[in-house]
N, C-alpha and C. Protein backbone atom coordinates (compact mmCIF):
# COMPACT_ATOMS: atom_id res chain seq x y z
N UNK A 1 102.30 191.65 240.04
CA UNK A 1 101.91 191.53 238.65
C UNK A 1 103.01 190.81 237.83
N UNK A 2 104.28 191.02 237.89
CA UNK A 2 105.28 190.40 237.57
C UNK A 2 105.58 188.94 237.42
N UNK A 3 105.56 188.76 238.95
CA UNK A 3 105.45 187.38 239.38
C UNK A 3 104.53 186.32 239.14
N UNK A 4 103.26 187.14 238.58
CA UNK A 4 102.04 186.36 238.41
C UNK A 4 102.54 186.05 236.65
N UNK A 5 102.66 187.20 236.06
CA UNK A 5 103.18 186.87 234.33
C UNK A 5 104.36 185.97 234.58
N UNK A 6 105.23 185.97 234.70
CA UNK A 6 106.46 184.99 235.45
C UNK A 6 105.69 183.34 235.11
N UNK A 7 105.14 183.43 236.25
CA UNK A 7 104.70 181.90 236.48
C UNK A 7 103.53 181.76 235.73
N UNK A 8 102.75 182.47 234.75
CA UNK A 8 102.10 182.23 233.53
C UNK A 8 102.75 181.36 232.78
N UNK A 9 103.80 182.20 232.26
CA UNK A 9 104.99 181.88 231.24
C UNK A 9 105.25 180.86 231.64
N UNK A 10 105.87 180.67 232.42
CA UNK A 10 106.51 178.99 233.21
C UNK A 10 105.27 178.13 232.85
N UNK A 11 104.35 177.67 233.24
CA UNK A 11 102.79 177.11 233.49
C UNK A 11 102.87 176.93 231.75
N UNK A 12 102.71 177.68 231.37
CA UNK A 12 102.36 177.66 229.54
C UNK A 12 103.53 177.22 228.76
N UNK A 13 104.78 177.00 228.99
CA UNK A 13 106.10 176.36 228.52
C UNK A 13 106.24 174.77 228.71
N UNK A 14 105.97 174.89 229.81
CA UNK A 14 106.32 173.72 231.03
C UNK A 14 107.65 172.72 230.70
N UNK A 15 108.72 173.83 231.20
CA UNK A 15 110.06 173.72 231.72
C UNK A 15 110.04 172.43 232.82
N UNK A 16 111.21 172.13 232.37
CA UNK A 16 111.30 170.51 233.23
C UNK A 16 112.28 171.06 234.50
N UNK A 17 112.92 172.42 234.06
CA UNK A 17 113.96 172.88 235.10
C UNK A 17 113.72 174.51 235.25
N UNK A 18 113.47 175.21 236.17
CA UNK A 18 113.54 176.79 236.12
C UNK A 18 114.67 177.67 236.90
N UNK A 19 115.48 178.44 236.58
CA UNK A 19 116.58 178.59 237.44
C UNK A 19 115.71 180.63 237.63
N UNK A 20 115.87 181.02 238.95
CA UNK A 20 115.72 181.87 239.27
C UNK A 20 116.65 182.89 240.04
N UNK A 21 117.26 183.86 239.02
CA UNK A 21 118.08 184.98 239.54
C UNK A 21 117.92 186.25 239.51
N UNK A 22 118.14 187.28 240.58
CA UNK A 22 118.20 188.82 240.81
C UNK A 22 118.80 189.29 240.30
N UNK A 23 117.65 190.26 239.48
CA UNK A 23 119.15 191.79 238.56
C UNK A 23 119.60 191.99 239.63
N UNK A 24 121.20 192.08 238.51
CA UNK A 24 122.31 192.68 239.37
C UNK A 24 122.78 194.44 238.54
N UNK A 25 123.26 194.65 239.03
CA UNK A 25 123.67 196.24 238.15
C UNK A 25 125.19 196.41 238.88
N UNK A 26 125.84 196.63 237.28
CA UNK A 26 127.14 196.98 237.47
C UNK A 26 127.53 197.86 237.02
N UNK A 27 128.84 198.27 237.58
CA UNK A 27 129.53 199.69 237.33
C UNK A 27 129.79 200.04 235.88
N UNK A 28 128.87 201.31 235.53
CA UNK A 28 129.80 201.58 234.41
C UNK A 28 128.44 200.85 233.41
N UNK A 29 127.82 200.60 233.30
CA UNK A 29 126.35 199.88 232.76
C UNK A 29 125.67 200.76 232.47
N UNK A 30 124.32 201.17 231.24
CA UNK A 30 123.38 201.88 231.13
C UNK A 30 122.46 201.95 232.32
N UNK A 31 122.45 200.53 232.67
CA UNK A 31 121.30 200.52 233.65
C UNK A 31 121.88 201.60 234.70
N UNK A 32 123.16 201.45 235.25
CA UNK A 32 123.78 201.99 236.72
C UNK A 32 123.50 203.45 235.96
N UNK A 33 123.33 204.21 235.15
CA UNK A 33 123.19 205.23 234.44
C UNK A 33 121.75 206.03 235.19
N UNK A 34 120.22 204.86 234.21
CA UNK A 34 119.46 204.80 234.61
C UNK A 34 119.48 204.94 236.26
N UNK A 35 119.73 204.09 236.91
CA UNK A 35 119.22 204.38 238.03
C UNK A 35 119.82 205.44 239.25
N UNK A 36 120.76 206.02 238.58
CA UNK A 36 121.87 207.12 238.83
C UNK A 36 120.85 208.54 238.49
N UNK A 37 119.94 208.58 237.57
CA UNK A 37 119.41 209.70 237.00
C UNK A 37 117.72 209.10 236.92
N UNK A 38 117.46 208.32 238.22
CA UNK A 38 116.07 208.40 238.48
C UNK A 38 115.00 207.80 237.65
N UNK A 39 115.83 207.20 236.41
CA UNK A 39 114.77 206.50 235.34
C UNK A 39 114.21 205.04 235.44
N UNK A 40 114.99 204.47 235.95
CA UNK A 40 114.82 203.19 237.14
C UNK A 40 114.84 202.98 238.66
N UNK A 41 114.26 202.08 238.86
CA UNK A 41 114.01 202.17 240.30
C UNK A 41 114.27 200.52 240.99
N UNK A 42 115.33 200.25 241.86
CA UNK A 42 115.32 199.12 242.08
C UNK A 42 114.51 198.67 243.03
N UNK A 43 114.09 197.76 243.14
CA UNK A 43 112.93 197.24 244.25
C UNK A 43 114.33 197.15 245.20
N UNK A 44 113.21 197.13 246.63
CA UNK A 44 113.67 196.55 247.61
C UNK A 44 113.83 195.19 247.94
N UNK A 45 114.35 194.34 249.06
CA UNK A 45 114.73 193.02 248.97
C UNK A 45 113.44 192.17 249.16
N UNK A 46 112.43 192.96 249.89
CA UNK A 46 111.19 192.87 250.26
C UNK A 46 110.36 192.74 249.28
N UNK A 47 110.68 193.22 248.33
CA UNK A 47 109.78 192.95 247.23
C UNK A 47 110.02 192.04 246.25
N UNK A 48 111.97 191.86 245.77
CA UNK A 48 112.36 191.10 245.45
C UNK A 48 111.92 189.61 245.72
N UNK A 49 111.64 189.10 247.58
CA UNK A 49 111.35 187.72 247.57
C UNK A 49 110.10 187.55 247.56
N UNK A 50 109.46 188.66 247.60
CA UNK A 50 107.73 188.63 247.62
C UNK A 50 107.55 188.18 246.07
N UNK A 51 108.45 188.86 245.27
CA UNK A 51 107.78 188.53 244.05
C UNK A 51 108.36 187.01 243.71
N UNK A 52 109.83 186.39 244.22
CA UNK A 52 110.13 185.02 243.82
C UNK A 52 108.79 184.26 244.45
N UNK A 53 108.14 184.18 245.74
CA UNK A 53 107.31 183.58 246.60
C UNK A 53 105.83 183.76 245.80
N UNK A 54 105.59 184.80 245.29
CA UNK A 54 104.68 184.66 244.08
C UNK A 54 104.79 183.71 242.80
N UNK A 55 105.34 183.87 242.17
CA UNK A 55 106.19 182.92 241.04
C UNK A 55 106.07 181.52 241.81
N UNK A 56 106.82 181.43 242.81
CA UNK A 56 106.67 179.83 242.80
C UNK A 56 105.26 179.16 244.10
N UNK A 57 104.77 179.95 243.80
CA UNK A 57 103.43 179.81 244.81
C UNK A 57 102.32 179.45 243.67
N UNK A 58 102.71 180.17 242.21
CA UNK A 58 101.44 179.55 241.31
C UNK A 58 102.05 179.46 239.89
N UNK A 59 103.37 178.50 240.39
CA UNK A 59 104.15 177.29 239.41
C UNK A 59 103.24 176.02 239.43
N UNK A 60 102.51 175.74 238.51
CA UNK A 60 101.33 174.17 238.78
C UNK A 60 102.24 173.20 237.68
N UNK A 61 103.26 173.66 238.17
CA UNK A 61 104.12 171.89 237.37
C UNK A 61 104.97 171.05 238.18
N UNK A 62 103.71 170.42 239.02
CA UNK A 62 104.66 169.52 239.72
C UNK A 62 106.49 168.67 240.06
N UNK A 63 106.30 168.56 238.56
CA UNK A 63 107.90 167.68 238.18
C UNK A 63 108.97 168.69 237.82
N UNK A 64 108.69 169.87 238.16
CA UNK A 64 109.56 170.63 237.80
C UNK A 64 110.60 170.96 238.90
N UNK A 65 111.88 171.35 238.08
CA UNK A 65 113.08 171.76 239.17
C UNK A 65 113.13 172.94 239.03
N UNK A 66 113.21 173.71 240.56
CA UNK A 66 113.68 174.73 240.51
C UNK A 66 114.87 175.03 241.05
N UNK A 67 115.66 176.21 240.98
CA UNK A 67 117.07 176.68 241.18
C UNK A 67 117.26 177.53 241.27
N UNK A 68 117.29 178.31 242.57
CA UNK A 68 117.08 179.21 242.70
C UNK A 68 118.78 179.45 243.42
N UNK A 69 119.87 179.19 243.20
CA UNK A 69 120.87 179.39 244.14
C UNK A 69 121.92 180.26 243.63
N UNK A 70 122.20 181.07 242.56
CA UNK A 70 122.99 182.45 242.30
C UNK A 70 123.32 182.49 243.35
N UNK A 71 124.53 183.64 242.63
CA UNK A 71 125.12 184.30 244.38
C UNK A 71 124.07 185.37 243.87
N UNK A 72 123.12 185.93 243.02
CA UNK A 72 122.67 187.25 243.52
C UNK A 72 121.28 186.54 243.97
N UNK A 73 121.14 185.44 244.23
CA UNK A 73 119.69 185.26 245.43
C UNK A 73 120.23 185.18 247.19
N UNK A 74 119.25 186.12 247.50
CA UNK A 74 119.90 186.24 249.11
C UNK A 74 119.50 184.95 250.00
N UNK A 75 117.85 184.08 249.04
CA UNK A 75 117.98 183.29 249.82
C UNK A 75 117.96 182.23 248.77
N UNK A 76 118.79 181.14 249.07
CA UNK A 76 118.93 180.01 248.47
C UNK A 76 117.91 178.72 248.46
N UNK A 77 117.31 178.61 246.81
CA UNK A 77 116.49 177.62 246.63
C UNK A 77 116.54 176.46 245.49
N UNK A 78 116.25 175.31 246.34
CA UNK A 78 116.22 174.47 245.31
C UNK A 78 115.14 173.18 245.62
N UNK A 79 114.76 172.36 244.47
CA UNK A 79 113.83 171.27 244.55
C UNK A 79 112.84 171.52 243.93
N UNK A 80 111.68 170.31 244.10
CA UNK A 80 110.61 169.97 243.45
C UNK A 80 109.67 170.77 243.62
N UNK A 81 109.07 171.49 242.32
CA UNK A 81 107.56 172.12 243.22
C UNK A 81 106.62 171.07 243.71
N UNK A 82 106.30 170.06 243.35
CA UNK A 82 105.37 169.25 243.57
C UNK A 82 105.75 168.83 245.19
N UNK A 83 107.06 168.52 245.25
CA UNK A 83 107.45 167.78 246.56
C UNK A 83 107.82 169.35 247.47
N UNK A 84 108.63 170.24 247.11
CA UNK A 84 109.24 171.59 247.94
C UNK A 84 108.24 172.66 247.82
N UNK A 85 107.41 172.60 247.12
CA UNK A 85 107.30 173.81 247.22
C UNK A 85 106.43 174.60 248.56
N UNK A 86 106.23 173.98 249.55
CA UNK A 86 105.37 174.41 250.74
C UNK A 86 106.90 174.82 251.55
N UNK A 87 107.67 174.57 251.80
CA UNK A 87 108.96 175.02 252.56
C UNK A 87 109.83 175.80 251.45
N UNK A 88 109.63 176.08 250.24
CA UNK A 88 110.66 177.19 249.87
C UNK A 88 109.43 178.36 249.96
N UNK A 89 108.57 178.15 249.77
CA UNK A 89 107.95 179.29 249.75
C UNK A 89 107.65 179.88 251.53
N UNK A 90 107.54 178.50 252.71
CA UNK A 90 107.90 179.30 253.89
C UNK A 90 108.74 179.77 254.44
N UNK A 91 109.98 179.44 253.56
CA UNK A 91 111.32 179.87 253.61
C UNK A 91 111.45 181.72 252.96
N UNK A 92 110.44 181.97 252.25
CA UNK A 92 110.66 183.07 251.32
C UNK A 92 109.93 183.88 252.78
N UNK A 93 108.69 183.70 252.89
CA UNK A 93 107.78 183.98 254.15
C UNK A 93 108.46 184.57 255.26
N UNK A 94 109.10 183.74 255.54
CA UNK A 94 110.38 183.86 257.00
C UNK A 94 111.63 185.18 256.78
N UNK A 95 112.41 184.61 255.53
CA UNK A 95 112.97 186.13 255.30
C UNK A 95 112.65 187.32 255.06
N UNK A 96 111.15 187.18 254.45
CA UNK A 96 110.21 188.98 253.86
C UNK A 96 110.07 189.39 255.32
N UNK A 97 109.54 188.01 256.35
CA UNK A 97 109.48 189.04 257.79
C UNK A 97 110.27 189.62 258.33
N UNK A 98 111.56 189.17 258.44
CA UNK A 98 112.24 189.25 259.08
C UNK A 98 113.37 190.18 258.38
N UNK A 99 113.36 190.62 256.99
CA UNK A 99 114.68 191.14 256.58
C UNK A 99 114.61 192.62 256.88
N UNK A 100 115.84 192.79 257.27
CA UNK A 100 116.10 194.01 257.32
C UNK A 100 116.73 195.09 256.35
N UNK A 101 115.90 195.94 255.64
CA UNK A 101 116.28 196.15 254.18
C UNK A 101 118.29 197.05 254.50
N UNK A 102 117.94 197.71 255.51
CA UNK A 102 118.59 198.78 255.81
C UNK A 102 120.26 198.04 256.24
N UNK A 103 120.10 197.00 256.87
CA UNK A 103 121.11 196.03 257.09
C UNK A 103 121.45 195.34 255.55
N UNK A 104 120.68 194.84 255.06
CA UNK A 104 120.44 193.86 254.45
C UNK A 104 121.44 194.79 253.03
N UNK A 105 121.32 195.85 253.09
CA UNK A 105 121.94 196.95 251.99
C UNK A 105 123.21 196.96 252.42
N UNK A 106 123.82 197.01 253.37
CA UNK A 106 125.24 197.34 253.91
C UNK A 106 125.68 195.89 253.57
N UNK A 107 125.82 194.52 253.62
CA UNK A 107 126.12 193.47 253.84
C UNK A 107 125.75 192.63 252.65
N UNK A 108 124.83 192.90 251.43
CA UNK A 108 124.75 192.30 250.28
C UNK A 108 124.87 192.99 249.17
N UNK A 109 125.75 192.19 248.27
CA UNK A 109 126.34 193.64 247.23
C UNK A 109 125.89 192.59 245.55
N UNK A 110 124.85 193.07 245.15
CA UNK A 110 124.68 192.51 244.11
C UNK A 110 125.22 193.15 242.53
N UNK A 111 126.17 194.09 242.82
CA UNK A 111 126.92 194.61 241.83
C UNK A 111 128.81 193.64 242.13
N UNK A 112 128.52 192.99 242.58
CA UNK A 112 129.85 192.31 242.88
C UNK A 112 129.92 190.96 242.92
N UNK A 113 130.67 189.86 241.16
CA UNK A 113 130.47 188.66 242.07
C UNK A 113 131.74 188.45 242.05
């Protein structure tokens, strides 16, 4: 649902450039509060690229750039939707199968840049 309002917004602006980055939560933050005392809930990484792969699956602005390369994106994207967007989005495809949330938690620290 997110991802679909996401790329509404985008579609109805029509941004010549879109840069795409993951909340991060840091120490000592309301949010780290929140989600310390159950009032937030962070998605998993699984859902995280499901929802970027949504978003740029029904981006209909060809000439647009996207940028997806933060250090808090685990996977790194960039280029044309018109020309990229069939390989970033099988790129998104490839890591939802394959990630391992449980690994993927020990080894990526998005409270740290």
């Amino acid at each position: 649902e997110s991802g679909l309002a996401v790329a509404d917004l985008i579609n109805k602006t029509k941004p010549k450039m879109t840069r795409l980055a993951t909340l991060s939560v840091f120490e000592g933050t309301e949010l780290e509060q929140d989600i310390k005392e159950g009032r937030f809930v962070l998605p998993g990484e699984k859902e995280v690229l499901t929802e970027e792969k949504t978003i740029i699956e029904n981006i209909e602005l060809p000439e647009m750039h996207l940028w997806a390369c933060h250090i808090t994106n685990s996977v790194r994207l960039e280029g044309y939707i018109g020309r990229d967007k069939e390989w970033m989005v099988a790129k998104l495809e490839k890591n939802i199968e394959t990630m391992d949330d449980e690994q993927f938690a020990k080894t990526f620290k998005r409270n740290i840049l």
